[in-house]
Structure formats: structure tokens, C-alpha cells
C-alpha atoms as a PDB file:
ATOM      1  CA  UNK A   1     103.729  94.155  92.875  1.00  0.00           C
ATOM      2  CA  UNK A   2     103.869  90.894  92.069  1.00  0.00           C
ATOM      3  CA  UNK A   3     104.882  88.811  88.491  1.00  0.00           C
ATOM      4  CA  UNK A   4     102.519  87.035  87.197  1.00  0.00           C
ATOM      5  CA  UNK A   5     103.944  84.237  85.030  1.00  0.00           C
ATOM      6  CA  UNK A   6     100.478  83.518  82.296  1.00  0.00           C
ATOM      7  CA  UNK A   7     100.340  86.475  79.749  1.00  0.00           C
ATOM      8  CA  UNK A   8      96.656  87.769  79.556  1.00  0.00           C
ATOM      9  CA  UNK A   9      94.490  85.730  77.354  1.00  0.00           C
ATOM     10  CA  UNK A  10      94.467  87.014  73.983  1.00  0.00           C
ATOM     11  CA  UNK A  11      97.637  88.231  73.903  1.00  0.00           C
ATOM     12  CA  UNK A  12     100.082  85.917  71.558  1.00  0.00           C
ATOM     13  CA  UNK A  13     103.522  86.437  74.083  1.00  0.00           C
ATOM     14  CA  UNK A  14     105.153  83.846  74.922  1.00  0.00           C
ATOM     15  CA  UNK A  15     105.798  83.141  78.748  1.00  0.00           C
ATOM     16  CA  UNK A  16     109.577  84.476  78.849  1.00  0.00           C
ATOM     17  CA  UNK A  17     109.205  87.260  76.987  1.00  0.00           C
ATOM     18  CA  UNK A  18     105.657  88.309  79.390  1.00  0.00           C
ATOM     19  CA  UNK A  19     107.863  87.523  82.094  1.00  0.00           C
ATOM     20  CA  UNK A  20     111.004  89.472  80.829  1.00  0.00           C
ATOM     21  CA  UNK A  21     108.685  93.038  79.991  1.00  0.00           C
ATOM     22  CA  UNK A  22     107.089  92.567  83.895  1.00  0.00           C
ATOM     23  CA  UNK A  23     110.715  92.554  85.084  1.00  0.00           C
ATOM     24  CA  UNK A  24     111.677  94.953  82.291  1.00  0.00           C
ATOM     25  CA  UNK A  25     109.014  96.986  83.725  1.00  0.00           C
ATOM     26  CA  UNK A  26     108.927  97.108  87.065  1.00  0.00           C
ATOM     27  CA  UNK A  27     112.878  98.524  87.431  1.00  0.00           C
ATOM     28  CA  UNK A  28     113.906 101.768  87.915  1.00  0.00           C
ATOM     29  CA  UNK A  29     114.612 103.883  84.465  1.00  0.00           C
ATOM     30  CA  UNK A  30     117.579 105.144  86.347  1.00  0.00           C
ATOM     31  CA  UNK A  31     119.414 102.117  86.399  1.00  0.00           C
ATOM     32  CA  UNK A  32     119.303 101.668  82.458  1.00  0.00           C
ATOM     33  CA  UNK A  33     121.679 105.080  81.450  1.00  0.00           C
ATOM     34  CA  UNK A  34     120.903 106.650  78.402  1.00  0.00           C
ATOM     35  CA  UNK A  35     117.606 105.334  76.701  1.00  0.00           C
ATOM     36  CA  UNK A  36     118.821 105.994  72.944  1.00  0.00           C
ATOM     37  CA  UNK A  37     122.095 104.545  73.795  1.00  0.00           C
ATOM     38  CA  UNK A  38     120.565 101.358  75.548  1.00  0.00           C
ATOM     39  CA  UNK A  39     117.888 100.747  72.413  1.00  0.00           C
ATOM     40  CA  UNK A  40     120.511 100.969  69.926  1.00  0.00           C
ATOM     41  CA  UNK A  41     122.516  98.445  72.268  1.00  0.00           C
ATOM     42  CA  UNK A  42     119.680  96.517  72.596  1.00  0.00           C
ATOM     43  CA  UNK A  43     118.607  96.379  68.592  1.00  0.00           C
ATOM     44  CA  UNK A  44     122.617  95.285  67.860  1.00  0.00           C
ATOM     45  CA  UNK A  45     123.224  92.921  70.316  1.00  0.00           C
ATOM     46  CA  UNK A  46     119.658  91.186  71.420  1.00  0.00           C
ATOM     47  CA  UNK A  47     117.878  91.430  68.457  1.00  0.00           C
ATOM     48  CA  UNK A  48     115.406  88.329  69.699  1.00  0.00           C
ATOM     49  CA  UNK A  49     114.435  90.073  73.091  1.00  0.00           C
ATOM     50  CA  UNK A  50     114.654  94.012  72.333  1.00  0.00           C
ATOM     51  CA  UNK A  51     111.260  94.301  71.478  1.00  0.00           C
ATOM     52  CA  UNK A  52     109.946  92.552  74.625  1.00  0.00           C
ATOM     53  CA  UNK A  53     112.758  94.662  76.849  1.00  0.00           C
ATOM     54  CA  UNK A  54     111.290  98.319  74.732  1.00  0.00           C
ATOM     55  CA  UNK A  55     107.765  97.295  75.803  1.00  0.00           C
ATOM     56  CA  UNK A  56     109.392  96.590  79.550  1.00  0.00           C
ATOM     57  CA  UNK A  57     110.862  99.699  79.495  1.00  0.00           C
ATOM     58  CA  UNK A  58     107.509 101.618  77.980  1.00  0.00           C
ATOM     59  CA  UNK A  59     105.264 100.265  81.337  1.00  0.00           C
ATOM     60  CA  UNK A  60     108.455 101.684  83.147  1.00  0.00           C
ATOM     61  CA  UNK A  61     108.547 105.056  81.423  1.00  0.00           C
ATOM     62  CA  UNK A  62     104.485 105.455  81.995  1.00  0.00           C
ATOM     63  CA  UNK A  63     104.683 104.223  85.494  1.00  0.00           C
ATOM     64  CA  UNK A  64     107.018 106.683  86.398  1.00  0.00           C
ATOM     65  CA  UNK A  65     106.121 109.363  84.270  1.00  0.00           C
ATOM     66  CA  UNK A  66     109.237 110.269  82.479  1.00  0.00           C
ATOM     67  CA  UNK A  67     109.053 112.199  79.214  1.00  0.00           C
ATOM     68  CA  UNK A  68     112.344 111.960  78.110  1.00  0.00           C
ATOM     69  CA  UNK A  69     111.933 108.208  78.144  1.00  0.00           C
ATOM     70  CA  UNK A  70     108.520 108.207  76.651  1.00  0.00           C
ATOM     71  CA  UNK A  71     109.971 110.864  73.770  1.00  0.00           C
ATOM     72  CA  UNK A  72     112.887 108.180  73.193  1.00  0.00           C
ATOM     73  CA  UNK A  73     111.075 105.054  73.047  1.00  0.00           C
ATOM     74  CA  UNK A  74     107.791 106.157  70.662  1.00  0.00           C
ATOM     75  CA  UNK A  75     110.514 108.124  68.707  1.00  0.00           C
ATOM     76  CA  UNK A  76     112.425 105.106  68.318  1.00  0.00           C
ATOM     77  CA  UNK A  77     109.471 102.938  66.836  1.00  0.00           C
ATOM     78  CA  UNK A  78     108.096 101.590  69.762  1.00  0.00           C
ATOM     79  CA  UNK A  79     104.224 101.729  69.968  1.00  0.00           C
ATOM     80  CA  UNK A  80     102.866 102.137  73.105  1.00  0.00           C
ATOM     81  CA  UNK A  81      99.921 104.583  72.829  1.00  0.00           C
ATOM     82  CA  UNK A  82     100.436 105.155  76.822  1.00  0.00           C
ATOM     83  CA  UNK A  83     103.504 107.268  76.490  1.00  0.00           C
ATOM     84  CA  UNK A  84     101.578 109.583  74.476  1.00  0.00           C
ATOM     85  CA  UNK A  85     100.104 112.130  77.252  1.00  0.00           C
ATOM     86  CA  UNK A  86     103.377 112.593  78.919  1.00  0.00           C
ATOM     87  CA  UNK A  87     105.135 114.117  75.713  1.00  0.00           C
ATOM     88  CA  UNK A  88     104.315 117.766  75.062  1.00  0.00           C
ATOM     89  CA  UNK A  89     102.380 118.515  71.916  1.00  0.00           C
ATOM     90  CA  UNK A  90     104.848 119.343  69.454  1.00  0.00           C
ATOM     91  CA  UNK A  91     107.126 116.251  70.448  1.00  0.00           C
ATOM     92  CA  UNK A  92     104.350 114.328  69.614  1.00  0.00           C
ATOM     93  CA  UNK A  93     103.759 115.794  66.463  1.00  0.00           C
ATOM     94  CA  UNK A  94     107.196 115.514  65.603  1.00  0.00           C
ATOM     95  CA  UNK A  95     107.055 111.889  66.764  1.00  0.00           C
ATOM     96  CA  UNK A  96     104.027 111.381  64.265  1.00  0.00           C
ATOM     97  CA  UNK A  97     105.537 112.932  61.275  1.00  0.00           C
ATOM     98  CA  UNK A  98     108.088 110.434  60.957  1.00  0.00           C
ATOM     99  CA  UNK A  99     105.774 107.453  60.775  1.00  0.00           C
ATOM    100  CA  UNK A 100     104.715 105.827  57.409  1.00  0.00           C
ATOM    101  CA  UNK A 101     102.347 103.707  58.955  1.00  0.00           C
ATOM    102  CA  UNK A 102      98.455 104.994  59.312  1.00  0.00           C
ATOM    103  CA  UNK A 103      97.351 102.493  60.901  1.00  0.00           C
ATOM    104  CA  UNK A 104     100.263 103.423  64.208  1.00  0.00           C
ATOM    105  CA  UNK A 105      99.209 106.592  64.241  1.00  0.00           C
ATOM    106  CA  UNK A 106      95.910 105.590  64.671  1.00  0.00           C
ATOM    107  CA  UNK A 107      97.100 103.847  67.914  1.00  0.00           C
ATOM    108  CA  UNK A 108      99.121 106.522  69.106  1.00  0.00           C
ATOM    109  CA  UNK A 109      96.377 109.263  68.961  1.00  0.00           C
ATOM    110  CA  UNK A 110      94.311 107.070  70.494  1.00  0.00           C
ATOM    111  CA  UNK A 111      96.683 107.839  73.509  1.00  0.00           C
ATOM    112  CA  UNK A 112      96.338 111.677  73.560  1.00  0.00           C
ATOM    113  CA  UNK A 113      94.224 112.957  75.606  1.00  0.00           C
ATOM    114  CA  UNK A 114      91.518 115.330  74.629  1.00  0.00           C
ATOM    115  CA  UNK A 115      90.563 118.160  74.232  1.00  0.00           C
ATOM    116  CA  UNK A 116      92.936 117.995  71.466  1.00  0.00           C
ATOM    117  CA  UNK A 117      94.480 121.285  69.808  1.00  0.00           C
ATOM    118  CA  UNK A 118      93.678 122.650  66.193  1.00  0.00           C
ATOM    119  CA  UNK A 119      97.179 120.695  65.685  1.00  0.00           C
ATOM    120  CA  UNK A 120      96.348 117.709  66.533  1.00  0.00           C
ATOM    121  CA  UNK A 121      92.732 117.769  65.382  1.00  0.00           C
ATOM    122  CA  UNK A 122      94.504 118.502  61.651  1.00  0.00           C
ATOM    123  CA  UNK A 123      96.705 115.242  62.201  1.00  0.00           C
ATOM    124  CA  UNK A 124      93.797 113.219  62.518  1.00  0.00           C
ATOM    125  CA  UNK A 125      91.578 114.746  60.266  1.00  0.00           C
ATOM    126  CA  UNK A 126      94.550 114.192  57.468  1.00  0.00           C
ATOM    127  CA  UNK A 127      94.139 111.044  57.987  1.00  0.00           C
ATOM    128  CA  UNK A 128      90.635 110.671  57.788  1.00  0.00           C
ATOM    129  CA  UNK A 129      90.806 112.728  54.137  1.00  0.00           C
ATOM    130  CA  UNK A 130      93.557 110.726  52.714  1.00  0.00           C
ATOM    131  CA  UNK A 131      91.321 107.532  52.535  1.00  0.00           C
ATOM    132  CA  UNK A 132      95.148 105.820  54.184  1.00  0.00           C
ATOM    133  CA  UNK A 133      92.793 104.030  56.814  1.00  0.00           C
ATOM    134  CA  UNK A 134      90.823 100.583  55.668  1.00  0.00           C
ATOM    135  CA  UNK A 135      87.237 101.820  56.114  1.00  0.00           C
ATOM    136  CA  UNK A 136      85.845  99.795  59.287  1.00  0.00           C
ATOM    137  CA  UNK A 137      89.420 101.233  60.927  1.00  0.00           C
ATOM    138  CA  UNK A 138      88.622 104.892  59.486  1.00  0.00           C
ATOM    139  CA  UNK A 139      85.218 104.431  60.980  1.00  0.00           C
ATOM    140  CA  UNK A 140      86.094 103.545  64.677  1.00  0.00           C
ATOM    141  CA  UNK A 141      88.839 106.093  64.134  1.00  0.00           C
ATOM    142  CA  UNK A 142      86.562 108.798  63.510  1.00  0.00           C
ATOM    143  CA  UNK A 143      83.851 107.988  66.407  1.00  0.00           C
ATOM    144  CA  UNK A 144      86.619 107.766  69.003  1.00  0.00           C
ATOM    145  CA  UNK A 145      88.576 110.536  67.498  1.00  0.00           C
ATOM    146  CA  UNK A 146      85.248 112.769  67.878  1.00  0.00           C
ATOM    147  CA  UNK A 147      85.200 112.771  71.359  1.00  0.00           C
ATOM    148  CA  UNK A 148      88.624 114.848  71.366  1.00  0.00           C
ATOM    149  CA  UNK A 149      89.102 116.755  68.077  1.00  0.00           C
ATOM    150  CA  UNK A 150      89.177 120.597  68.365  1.00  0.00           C
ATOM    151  CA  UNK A 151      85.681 121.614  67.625  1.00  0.00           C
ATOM    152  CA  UNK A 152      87.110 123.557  64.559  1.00  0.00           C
ATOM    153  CA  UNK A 153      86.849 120.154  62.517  1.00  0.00           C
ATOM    154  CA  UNK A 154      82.963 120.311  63.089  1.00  0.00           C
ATOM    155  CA  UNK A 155      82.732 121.364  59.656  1.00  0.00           C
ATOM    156  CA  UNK A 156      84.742 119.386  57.497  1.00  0.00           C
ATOM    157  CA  UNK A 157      83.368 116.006  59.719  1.00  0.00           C
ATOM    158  CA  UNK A 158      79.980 117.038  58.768  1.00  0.00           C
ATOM    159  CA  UNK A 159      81.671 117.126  54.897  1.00  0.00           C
ATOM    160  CA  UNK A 160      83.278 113.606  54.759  1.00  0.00           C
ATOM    161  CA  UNK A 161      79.768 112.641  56.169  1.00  0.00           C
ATOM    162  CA  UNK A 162      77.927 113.983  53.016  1.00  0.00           C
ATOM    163  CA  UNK A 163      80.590 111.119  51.263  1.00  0.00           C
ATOM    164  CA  UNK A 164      80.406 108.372  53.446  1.00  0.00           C
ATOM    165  CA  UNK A 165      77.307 107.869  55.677  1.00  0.00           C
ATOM    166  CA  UNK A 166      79.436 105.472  58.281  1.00  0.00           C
ATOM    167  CA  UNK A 167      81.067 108.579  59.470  1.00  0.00           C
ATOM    168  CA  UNK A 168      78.028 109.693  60.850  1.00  0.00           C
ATOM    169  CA  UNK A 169      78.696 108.816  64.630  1.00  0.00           C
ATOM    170  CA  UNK A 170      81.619 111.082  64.326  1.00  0.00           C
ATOM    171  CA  UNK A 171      79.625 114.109  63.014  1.00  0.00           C
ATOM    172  CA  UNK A 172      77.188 113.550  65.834  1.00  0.00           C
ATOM    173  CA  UNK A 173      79.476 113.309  68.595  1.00  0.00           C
ATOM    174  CA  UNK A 174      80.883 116.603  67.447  1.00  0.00           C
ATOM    175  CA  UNK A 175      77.781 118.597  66.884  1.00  0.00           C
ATOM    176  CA  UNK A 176      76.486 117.081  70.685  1.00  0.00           C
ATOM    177  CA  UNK A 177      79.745 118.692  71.549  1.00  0.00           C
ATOM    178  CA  UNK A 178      79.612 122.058  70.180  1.00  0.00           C
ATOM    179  CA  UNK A 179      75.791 122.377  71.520  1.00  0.00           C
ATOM    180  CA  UNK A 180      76.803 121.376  75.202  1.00  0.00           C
ATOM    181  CA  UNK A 181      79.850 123.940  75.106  1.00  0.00           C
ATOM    182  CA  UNK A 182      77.124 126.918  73.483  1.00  0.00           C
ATOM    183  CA  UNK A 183      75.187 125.700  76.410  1.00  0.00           C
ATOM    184  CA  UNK A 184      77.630 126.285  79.304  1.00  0.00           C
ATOM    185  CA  UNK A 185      79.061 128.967  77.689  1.00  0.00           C
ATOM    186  CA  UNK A 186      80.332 131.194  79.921  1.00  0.00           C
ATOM    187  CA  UNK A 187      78.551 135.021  79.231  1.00  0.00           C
ATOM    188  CA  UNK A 188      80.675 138.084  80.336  1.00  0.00           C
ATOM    189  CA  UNK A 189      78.766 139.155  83.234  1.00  0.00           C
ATOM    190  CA  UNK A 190      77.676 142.469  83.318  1.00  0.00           C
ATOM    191  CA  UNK A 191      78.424 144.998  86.385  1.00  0.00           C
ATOM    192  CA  UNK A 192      76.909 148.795  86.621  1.00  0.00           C
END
């Protein structure tokens, strides 16, 4: 594929540096070595472009689909919610109880796809009940979040509604959920 040499509007990226994560991201991991070794080269030695060259090397690790680099790079402090689905769950658990930052792991489990596990589901629900979010973020948080949590959290959504009426969409995505999956169900058929 081709370079394209204009970032996308919107995004505040200078030309080089759009330029250097296309490149970045369009090699093959295999020519890079170790990916813990080459970020803590990178942080020591480039300091201006490593950034630019970790997002390169996160379009690299999701084009190609390689969990080891994914693990490496969101482990590392890189966020790029589309490594997410190729770690397993409890990498990415592990991955998301090392951040301090709310608002990241926001972004991240935006990236995991759904139907999310009990785990997970608790992860984001923590952060719904700690109040760590801003409120408009907490809100979009919680309507997007819906659409994946475990069902399990039906309950304590419909809760944090009773406190704050803006979670509402949240509560009703969930309860639209639970009565499709009564409806399709699957009974144990019975044989004589």
C-alpha cells in the first residue's frame, strides 16, 4: 500500500512523524528483534521520535496479528486500543492493572471485544463505581461499555442508575440484552 504524506485531518501529527509511523508500520515485526529490547533502545536513544516509531510498530503488530508484540507495546505504555483483542484475557487484565490513568483504560476497553467475561465486566464496572471518570466520559463509557459487559452487571447498572439518571442508556442496553438472550434461549429439547 501506498504512503500517504498529509496526516488525516484532525489529527495534530506533524508530516514526518505521519510519515515515519506509515513506514514504521508497514515493515515486517521480524526485522525489529526483540520488542522490549528495541522500546527501551528507542526511549534512551530517540527520545523525540519513539513515540511516533511505538505507534508504527502498534499498526504493524495489529496488521499482522502478533500477540507478543501487542502484549509488549500496551504493556510498555503505548495506547493503541487495537492491540487489545489479540492479547488473551488475563494479559490484558494484567496490562490494565498497572495503569493509573482512568481515562486509558477507558480507551483500551474500548478495544476488547464483547461479549466480555465476568472479569472484564468487573474492570469496567470499577470504574464506573469509583466516580475516577469526568461524568460526560463516565457516561459514553457506560453506553458503549453496555453493549459488551457480562450480563451479570445488569444489576448493579440498574443501581448506579437509581444515582445518576445519565446512566440510563447503559441500563437499557443491558436489560434489551438480557430479554433478547431469554428470548433465544436455547430449551433442552425433550426426546421420549
Amino acid at each position: 500500500h501506498g504512503f500517504t504524506d498529509t496526516p488525516p485531518r484532525g489529527w495534530s501529527i506533524g508530516r514526518s512523524a505521519y510519515l515515519l509511523r506509515q513506514l514504521v508500520g508497514s515493515a515486517d515485526l521480524a526485522a525489529w528483534g526483540p520488542p522490549a529490547e528495541l522500546l527501551r533502545a528507542l526511549r534512551a536513544t530517540a527520545r523525540d521520535w519513539s513515540l511516533d516509531v511505538a505507534l508504527g510498530l502498534a499498526a504493524a503488530a495489529a496488521t499482522q496479528r502478533h500477540p507478543g508484540w501487542a502484549e509488549t507495546l500496551l504493556a510498555s505504555g503505548v495506547v493503541a486500543p487495537e492491540l487489545v483483542p489479540l492479547l488473551p484475557e488475563e494479559r490484558l487484565l494484567q496490562v490494565l492493572s498497572v495503569r493509573d490513568d482512568p481515562d486509558t483504560e477507558v480507551v483500551l476497553l474500548g478495544g476488547a471485544p464483547g461479549p466480555w467475561t465476568p472479569a472484564l465486566t468487573r474492570r469496567a464496572m470499577r470504574l464506573l463505581t469509583s466516580r475516577l471518570l469526568a461524568p460526560p466520559a463516565a457516561y459514553r463509557f457506560a453506553a458503549d461499555a453496555a453493549h459488551r459487559m457480562d450480563l451479570s452487571a445488569t444489576p448493579e447498572v440498574a443501581r448506579l442508575v437509581l444515582a445518576d439518571r445519565r446512566l440510563a442508556e447503559a441500563a437499557t442496553v443491558l436489560d434489551a440484552r438480557a430479554e433478547i438472550a431469554r428470548t433465544f434461549a436455547d430449551p433442552t429439547p425433550e426426546h421420549p
